[in-house]
Protein backbone atom coordinates (compact mmCIF):
# COMPACT_ATOMS: atom_id res chain seq x y z
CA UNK A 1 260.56 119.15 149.13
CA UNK A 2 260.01 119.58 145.50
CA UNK A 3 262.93 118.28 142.90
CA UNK A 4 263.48 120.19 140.27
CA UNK A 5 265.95 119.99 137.19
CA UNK A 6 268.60 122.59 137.12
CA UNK A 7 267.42 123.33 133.84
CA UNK A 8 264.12 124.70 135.30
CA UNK A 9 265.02 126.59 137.80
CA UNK A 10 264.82 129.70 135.98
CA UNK A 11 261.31 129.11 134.63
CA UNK A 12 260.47 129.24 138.66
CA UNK A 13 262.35 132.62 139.48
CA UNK A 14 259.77 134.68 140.86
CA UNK A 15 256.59 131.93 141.56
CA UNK A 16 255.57 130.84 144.89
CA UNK A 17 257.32 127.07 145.36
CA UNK A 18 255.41 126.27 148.16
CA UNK A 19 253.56 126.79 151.54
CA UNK A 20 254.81 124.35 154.59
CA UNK A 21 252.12 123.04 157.31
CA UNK A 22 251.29 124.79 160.02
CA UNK A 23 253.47 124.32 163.33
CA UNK A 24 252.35 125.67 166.95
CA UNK A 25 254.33 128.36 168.71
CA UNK A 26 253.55 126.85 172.40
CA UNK A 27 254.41 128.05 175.48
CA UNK A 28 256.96 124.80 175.84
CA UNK A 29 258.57 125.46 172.83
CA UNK A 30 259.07 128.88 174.16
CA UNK A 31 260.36 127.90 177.07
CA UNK A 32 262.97 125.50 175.53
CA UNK A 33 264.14 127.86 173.39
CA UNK A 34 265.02 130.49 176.39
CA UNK A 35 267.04 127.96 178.27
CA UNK A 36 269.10 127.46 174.95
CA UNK A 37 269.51 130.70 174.05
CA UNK A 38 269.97 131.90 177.95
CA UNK A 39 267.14 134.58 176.33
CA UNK A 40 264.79 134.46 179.37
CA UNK A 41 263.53 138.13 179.02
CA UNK A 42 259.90 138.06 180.60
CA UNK A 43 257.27 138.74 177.58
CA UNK A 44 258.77 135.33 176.58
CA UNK A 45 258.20 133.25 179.78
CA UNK A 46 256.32 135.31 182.77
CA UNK A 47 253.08 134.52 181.98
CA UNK A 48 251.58 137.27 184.53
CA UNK A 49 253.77 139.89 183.61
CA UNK A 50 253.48 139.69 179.77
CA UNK A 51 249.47 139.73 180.01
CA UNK A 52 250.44 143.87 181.25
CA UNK A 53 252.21 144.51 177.84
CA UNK A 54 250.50 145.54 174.52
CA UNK A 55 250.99 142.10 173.43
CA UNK A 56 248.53 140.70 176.08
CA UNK A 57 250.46 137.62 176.96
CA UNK A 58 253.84 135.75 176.15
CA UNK A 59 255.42 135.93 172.79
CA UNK A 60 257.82 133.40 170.71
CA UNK A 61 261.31 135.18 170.54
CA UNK A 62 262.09 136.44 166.72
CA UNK A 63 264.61 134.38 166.69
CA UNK A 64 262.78 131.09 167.20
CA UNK A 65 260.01 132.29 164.36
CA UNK A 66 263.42 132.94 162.62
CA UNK A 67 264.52 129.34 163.16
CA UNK A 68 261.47 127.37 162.47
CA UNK A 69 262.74 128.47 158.62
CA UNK A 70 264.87 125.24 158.62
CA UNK A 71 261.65 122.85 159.00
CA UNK A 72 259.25 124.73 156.91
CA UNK A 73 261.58 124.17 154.07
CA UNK A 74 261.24 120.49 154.43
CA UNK A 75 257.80 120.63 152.76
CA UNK A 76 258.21 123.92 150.81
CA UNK A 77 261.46 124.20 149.75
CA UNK A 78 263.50 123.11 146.12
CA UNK A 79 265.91 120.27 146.12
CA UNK A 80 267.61 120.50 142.73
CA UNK A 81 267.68 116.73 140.95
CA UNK A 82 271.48 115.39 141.87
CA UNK A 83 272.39 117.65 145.20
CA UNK A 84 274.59 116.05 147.43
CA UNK A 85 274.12 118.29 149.80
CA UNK A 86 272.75 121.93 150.76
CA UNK A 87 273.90 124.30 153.23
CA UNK A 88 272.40 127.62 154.91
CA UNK A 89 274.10 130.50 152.94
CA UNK A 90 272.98 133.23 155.21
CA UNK A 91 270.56 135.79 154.79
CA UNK A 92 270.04 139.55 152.81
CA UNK A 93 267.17 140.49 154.35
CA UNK A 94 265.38 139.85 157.93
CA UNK A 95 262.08 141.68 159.59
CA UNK A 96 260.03 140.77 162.14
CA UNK A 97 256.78 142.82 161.13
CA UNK A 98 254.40 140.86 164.39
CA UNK A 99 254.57 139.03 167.45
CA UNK A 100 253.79 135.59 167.80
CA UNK A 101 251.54 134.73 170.43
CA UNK A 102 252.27 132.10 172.51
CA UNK A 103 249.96 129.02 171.29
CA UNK A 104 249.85 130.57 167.77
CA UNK A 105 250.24 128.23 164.58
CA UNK A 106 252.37 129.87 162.00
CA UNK A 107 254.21 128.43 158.48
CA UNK A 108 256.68 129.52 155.69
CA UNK A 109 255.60 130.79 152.07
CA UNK A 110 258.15 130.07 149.85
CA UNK A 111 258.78 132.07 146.64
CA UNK A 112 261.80 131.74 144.78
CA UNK A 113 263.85 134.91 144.27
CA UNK A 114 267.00 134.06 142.10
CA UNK A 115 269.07 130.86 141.38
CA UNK A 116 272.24 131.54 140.27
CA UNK A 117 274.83 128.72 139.04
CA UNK A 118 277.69 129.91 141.31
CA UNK A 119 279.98 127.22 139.96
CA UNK A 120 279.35 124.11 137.58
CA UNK A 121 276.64 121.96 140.27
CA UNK A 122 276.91 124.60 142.72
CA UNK A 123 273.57 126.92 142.85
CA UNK A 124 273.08 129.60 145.28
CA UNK A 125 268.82 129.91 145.62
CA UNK A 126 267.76 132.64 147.39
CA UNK A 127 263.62 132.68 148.60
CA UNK A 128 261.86 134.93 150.27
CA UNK A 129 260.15 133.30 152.79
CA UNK A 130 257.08 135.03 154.62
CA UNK A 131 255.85 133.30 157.73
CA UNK A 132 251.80 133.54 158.06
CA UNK A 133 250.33 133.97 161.51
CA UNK A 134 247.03 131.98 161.70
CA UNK A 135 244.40 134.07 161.55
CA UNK A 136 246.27 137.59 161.02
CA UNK A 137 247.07 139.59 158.30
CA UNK A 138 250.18 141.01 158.97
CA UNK A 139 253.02 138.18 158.98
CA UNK A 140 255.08 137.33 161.97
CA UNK A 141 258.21 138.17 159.58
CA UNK A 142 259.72 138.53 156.09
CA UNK A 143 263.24 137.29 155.36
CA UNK A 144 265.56 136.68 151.99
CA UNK A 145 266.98 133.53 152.99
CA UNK A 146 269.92 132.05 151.00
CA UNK A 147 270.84 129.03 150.29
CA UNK A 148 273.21 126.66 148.58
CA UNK A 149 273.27 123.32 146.84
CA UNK A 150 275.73 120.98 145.66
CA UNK A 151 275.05 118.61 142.63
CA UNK A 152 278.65 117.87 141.63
């Protein structure tokens, strides 16, 4: 993650803070994250049955795109000089604009939205965060993702 001075986080409203590494969407992961969730719908984990669909095979569920958020910010995120700690605030916004194709490497784009001092040493950052599918155009999803850090 990138430290930053609370002083600058304004000049960063509205720049792209950074782009994470690309992760694979495999058909384990997939799997894992059905028996989890108890999500075991087939065009997640029937291999057969989800090559007869218009996505041609098995998909990542949104929701595990959704939750890969939390390690892409590791390399693309803001840590503001001091925090003690962040949280996850939530979200404003969520879409999930493409599948995910089972085997498929994806990562977050990180721009910074607003920063807002909430309280003295309490910032609420909010990003948009698009995650790229490797090799597409269209993005697996597009989310306003919230969150908050302590510095005092």
């Amino acid at each position: 993650m990138k430290t930053v001075k609370a002083s600058e986080l304004q000049t960063l409203v509205g720049t792209e803070i950074g782009v994470s590494e690309w992760a694979v969407m495999d058909q384990e992961r997939i799997n894992v994250f059905a028996d989890v969730t108890e999500d075991h719908q087939f065009i997640h984990l029937d291999e057969e049955a989800a090559k007869k669909t218009p996505f041609g095979g098995t998909i990542a569920h949104g929701f595990l795109t959704l939750s890969m958020l939390s390690k892409f910010s590791e390399g693309a995120g803001l840590v503001i000089e001091g925090v003690k700690m962040g949280v996850n605030y939530g979200f404003e916004k969520v879409r999930f604009l493409a599948p995910v194709p089972s085997g498929a490497k994806i990562r977050g784009r990180f721009n910074l939205k607003s920063a807002v001092e909430k309280k003295p040493g309490q910032f609420l950052l909010t990003y948009e965060v698009t995650v790229d599918i490797e090799g597409q155009d269209k993005p697996a999803l597009i989310a306003d993702w919230l969150g908050m850090q302590f510095t005092a």
